[in-house]
PDB file of N, CA and C in Angstrom:
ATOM      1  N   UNK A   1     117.180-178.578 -69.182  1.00  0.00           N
ATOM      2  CA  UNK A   1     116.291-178.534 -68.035  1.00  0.00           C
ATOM      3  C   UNK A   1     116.551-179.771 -67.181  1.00  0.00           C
ATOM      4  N   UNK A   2     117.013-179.423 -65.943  1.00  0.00           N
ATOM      5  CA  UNK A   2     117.222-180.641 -64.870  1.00  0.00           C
ATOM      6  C   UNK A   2     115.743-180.590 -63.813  1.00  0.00           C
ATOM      7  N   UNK A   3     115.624-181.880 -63.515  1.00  0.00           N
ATOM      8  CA  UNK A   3     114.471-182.193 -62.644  1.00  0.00           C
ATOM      9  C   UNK A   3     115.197-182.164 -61.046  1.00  0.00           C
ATOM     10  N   UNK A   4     114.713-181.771 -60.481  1.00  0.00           N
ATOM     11  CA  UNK A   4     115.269-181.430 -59.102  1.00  0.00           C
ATOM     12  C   UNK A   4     114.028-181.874 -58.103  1.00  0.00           C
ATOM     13  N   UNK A   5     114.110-183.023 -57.097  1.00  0.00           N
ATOM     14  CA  UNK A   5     113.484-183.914 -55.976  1.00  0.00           C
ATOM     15  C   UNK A   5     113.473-182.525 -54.641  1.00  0.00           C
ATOM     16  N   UNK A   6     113.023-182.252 -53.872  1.00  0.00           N
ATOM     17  CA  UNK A   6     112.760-181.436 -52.671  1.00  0.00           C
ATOM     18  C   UNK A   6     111.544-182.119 -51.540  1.00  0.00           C
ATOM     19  N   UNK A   7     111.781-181.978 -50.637  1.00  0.00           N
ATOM     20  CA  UNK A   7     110.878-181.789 -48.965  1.00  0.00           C
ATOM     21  C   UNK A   7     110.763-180.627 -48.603  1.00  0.00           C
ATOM     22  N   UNK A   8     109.874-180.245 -48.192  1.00  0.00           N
ATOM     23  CA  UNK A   8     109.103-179.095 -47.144  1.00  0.00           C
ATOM     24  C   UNK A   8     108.803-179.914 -46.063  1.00  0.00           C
ATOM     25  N   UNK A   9     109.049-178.840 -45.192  1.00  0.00           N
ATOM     26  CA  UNK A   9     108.549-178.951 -44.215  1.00  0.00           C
ATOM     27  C   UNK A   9     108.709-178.038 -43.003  1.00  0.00           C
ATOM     28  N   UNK A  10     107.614-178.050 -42.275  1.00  0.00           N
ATOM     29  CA  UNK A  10     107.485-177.041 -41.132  1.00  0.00           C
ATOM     30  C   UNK A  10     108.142-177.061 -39.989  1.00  0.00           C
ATOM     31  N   UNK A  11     109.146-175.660 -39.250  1.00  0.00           N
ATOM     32  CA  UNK A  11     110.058-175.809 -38.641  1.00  0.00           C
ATOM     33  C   UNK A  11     109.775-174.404 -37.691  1.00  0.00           C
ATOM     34  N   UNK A  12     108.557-174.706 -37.081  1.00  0.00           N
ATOM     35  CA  UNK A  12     108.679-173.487 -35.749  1.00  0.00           C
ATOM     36  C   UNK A  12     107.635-172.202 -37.093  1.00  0.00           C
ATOM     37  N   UNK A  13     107.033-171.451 -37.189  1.00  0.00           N
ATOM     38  CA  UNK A  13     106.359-170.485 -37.949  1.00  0.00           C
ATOM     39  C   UNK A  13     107.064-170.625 -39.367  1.00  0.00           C
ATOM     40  N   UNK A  14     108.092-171.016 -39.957  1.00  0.00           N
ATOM     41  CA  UNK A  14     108.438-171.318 -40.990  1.00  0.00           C
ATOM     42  C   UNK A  14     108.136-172.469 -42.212  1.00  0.00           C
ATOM     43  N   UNK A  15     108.179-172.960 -43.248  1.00  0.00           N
ATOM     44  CA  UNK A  15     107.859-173.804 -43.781  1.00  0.00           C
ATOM     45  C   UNK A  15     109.690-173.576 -44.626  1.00  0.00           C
ATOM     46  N   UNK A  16     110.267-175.199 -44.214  1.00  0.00           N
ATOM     47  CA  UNK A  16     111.839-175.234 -44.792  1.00  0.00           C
ATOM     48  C   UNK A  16     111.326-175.971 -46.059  1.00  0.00           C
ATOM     49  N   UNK A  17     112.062-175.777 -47.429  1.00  0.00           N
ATOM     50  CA  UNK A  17     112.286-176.554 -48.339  1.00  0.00           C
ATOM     51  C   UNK A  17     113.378-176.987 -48.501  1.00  0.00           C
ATOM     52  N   UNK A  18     114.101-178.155 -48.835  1.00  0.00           N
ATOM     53  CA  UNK A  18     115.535-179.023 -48.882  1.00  0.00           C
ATOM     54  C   UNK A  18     115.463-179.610 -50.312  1.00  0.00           C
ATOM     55  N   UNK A  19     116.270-179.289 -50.847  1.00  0.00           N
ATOM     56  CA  UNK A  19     116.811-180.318 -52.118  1.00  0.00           C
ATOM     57  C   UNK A  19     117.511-181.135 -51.766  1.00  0.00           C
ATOM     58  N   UNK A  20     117.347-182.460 -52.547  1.00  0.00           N
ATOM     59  CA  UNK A  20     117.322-183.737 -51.702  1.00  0.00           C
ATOM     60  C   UNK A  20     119.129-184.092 -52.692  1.00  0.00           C
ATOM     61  N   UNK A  21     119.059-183.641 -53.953  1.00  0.00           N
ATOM     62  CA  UNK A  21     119.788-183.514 -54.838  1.00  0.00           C
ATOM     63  C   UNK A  21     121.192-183.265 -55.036  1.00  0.00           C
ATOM     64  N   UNK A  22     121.193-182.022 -54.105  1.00  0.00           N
ATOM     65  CA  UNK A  22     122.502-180.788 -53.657  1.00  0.00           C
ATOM     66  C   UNK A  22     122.031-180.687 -52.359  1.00  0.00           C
ATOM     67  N   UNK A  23     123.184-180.020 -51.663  1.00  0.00           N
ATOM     68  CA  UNK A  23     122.721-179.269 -50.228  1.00  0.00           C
ATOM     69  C   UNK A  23     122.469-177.588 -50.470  1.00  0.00           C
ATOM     70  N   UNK A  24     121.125-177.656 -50.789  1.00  0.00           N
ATOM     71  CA  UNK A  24     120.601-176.107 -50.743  1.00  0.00           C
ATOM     72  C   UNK A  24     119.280-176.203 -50.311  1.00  0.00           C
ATOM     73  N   UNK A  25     119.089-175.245 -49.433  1.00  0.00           N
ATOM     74  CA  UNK A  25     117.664-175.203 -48.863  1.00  0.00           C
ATOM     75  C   UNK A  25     117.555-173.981 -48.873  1.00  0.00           C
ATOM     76  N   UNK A  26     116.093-173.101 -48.568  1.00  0.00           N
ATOM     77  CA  UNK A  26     115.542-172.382 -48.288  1.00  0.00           C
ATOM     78  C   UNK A  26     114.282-172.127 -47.106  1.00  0.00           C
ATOM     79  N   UNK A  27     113.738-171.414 -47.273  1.00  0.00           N
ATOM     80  CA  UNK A  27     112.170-171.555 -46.274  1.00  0.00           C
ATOM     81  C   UNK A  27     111.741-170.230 -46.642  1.00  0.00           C
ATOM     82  N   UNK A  28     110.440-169.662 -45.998  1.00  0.00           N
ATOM     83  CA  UNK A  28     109.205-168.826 -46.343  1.00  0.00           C
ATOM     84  C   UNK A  28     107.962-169.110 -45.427  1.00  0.00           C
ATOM     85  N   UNK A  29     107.381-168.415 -45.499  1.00  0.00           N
ATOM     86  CA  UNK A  29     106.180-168.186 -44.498  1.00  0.00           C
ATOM     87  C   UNK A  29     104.882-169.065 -45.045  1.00  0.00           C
ATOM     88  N   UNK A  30     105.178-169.491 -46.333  1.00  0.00           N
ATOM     89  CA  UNK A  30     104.104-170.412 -46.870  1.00  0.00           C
ATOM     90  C   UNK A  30     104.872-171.449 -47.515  1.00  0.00           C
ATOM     91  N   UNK A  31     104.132-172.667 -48.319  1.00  0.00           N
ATOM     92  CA  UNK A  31     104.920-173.640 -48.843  1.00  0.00           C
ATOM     93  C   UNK A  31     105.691-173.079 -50.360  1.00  0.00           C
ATOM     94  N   UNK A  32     104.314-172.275 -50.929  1.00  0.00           N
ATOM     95  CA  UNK A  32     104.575-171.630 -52.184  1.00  0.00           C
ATOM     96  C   UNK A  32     105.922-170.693 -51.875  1.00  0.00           C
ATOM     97  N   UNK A  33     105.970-170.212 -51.199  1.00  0.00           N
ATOM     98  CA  UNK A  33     107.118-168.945 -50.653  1.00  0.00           C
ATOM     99  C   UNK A  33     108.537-169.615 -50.492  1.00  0.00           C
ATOM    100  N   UNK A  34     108.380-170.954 -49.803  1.00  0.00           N
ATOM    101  CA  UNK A  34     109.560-171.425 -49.216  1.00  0.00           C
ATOM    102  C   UNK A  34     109.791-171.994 -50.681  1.00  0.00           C
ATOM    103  N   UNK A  35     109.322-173.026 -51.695  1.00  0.00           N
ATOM    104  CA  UNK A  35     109.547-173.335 -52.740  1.00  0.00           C
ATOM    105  C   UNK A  35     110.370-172.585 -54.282  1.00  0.00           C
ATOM    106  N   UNK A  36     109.413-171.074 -54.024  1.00  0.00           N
ATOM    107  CA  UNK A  36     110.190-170.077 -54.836  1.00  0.00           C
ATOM    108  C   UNK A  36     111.431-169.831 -54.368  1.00  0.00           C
ATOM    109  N   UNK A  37     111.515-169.737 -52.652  1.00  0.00           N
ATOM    110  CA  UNK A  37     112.791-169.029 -52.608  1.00  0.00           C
ATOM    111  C   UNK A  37     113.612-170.288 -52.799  1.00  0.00           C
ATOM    112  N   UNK A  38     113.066-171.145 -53.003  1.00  0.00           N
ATOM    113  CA  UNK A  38     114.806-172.836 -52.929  1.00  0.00           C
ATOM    114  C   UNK A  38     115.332-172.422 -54.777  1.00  0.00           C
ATOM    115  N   UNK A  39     113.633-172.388 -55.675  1.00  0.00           N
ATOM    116  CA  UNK A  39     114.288-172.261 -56.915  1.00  0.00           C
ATOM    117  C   UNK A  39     115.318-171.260 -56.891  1.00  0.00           C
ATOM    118  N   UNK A  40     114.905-169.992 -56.550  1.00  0.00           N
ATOM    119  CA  UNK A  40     115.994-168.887 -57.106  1.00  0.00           C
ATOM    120  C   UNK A  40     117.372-169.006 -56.373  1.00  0.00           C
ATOM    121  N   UNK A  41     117.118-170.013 -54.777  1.00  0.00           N
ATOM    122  CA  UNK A  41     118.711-170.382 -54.084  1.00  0.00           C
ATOM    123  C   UNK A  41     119.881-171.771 -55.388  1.00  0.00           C
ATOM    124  N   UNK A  42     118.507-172.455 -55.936  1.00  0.00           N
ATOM    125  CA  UNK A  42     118.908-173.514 -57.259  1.00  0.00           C
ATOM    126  C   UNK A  42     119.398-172.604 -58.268  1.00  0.00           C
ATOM    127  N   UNK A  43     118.908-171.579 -58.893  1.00  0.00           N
ATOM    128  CA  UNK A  43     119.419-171.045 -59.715  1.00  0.00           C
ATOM    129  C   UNK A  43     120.774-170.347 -59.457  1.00  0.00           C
ATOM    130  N   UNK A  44     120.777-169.638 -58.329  1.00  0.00           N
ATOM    131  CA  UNK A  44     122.113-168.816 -58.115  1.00  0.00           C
ATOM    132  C   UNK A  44     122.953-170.093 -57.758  1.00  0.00           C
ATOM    133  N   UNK A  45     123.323-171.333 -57.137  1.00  0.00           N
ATOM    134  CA  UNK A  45     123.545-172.440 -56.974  1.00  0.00           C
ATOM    135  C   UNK A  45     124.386-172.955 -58.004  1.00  0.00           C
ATOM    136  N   UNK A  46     123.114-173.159 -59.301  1.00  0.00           N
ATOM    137  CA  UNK A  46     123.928-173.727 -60.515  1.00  0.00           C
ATOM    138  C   UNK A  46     125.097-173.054 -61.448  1.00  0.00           C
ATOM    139  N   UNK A  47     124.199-171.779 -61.353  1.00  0.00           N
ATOM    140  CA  UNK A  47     124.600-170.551 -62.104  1.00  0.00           C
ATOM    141  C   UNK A  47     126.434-169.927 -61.490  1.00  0.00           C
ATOM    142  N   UNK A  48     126.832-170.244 -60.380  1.00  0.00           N
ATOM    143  CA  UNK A  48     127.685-169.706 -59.329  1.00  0.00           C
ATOM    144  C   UNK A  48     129.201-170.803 -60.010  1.00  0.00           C
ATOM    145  N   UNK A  49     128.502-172.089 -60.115  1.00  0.00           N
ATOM    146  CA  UNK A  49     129.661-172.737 -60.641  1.00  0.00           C
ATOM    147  C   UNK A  49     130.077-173.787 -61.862  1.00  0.00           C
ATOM    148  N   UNK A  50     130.168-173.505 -63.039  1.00  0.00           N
ATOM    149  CA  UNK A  50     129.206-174.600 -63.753  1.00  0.00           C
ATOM    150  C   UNK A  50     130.100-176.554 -63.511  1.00  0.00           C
ATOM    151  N   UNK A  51     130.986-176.293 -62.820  1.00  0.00           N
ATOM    152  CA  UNK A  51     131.185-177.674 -62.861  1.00  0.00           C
ATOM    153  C   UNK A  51     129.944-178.286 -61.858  1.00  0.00           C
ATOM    154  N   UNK A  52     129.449-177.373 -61.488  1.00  0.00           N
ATOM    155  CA  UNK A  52     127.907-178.135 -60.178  1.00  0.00           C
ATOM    156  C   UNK A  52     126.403-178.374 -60.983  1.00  0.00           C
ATOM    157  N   UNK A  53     126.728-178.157 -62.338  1.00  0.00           N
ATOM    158  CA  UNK A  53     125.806-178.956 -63.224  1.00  0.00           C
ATOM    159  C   UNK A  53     125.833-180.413 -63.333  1.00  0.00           C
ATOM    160  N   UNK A  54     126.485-181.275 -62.730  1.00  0.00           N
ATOM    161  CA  UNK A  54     126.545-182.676 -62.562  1.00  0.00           C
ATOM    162  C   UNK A  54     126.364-182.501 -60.675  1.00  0.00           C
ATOM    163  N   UNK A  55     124.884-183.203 -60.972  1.00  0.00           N
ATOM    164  CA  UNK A  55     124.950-183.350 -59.150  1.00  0.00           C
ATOM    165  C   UNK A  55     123.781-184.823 -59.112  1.00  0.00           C
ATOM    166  N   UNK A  56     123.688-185.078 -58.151  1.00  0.00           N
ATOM    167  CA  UNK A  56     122.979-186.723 -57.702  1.00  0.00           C
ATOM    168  C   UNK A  56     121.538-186.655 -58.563  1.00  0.00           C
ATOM    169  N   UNK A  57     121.416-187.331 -59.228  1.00  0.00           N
ATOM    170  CA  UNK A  57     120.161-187.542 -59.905  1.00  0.00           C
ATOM    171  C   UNK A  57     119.135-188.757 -59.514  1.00  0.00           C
ATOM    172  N   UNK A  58     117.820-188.420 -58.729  1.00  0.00           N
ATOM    173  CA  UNK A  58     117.265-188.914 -57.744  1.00  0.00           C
ATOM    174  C   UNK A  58     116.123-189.868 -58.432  1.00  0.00           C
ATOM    175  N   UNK A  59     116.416-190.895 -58.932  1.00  0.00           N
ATOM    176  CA  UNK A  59     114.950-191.412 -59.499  1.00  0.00           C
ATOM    177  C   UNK A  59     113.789-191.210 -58.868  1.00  0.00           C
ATOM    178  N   UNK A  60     113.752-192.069 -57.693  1.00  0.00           N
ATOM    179  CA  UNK A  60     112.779-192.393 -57.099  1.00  0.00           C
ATOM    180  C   UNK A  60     113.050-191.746 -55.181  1.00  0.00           C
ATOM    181  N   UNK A  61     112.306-191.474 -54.942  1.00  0.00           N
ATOM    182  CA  UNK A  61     112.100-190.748 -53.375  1.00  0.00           C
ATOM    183  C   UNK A  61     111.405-191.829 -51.875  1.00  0.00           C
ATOM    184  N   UNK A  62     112.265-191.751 -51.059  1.00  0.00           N
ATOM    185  CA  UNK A  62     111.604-191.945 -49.916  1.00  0.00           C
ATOM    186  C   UNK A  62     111.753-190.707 -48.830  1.00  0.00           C
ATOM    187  N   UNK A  63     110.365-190.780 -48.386  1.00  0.00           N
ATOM    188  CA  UNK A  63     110.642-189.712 -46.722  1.00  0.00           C
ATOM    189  C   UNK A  63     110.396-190.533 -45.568  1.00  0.00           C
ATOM    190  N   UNK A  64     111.088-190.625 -44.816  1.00  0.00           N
ATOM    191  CA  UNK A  64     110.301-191.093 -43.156  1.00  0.00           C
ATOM    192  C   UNK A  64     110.919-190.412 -42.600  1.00  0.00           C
ATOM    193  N   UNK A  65     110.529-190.903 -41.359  1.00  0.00           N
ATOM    194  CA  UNK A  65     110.854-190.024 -39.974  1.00  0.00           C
ATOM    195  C   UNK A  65     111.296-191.368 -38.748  1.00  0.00           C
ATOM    196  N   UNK A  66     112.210-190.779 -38.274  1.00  0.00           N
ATOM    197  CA  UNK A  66     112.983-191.693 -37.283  1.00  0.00           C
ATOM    198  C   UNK A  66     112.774-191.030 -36.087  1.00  0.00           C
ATOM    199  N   UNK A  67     112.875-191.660 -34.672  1.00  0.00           N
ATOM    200  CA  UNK A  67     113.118-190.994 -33.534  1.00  0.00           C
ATOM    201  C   UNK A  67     114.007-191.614 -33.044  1.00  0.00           C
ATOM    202  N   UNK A  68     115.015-190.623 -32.500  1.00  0.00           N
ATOM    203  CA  UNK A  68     116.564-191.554 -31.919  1.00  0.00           C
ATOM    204  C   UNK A  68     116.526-191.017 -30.336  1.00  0.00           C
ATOM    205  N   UNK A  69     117.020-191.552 -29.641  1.00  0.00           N
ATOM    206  CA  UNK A  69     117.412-191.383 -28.282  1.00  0.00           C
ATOM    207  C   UNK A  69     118.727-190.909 -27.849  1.00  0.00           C
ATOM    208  N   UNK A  70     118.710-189.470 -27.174  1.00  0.00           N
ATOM    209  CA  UNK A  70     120.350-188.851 -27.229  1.00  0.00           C
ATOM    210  C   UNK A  70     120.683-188.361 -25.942  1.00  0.00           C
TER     211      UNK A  70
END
């Protein structure tokens, strides 16, 4: 059993979930929704290749938010 770090967050009527871990995300119409669908995108993910059972292992988490000028 691997522990896997994620963000949600809301993107226009959607709610996105991101694994912070791998690059796999999902989304859903609720948080619960967007969350299930990242696990089962994690499972087909791991399951698809097994050398991608070694991926970034996240102790500890930061989130912020930046605003850049473009």
């Amino acid at each position: 059993m691997k522990t896997i770090k994620y963000i949600v967050y809301k993107e226009g009527k959607y709610f996105v979930s991101q694994c912070l871990n791998v690059e796999v995300a999902s989304f859903g119409k609720t948080v619960e929704e967007a969350t299930t669908n990242l696990k089962e995108a994690l499972d087909l993910y791991f399951e698809d290749i097994p050398s991608r059972k070694n991926y970034l292992k996240i102790n500890e988490s930061l989130m912020g938010e930046l605003t850049i000028r473009f």
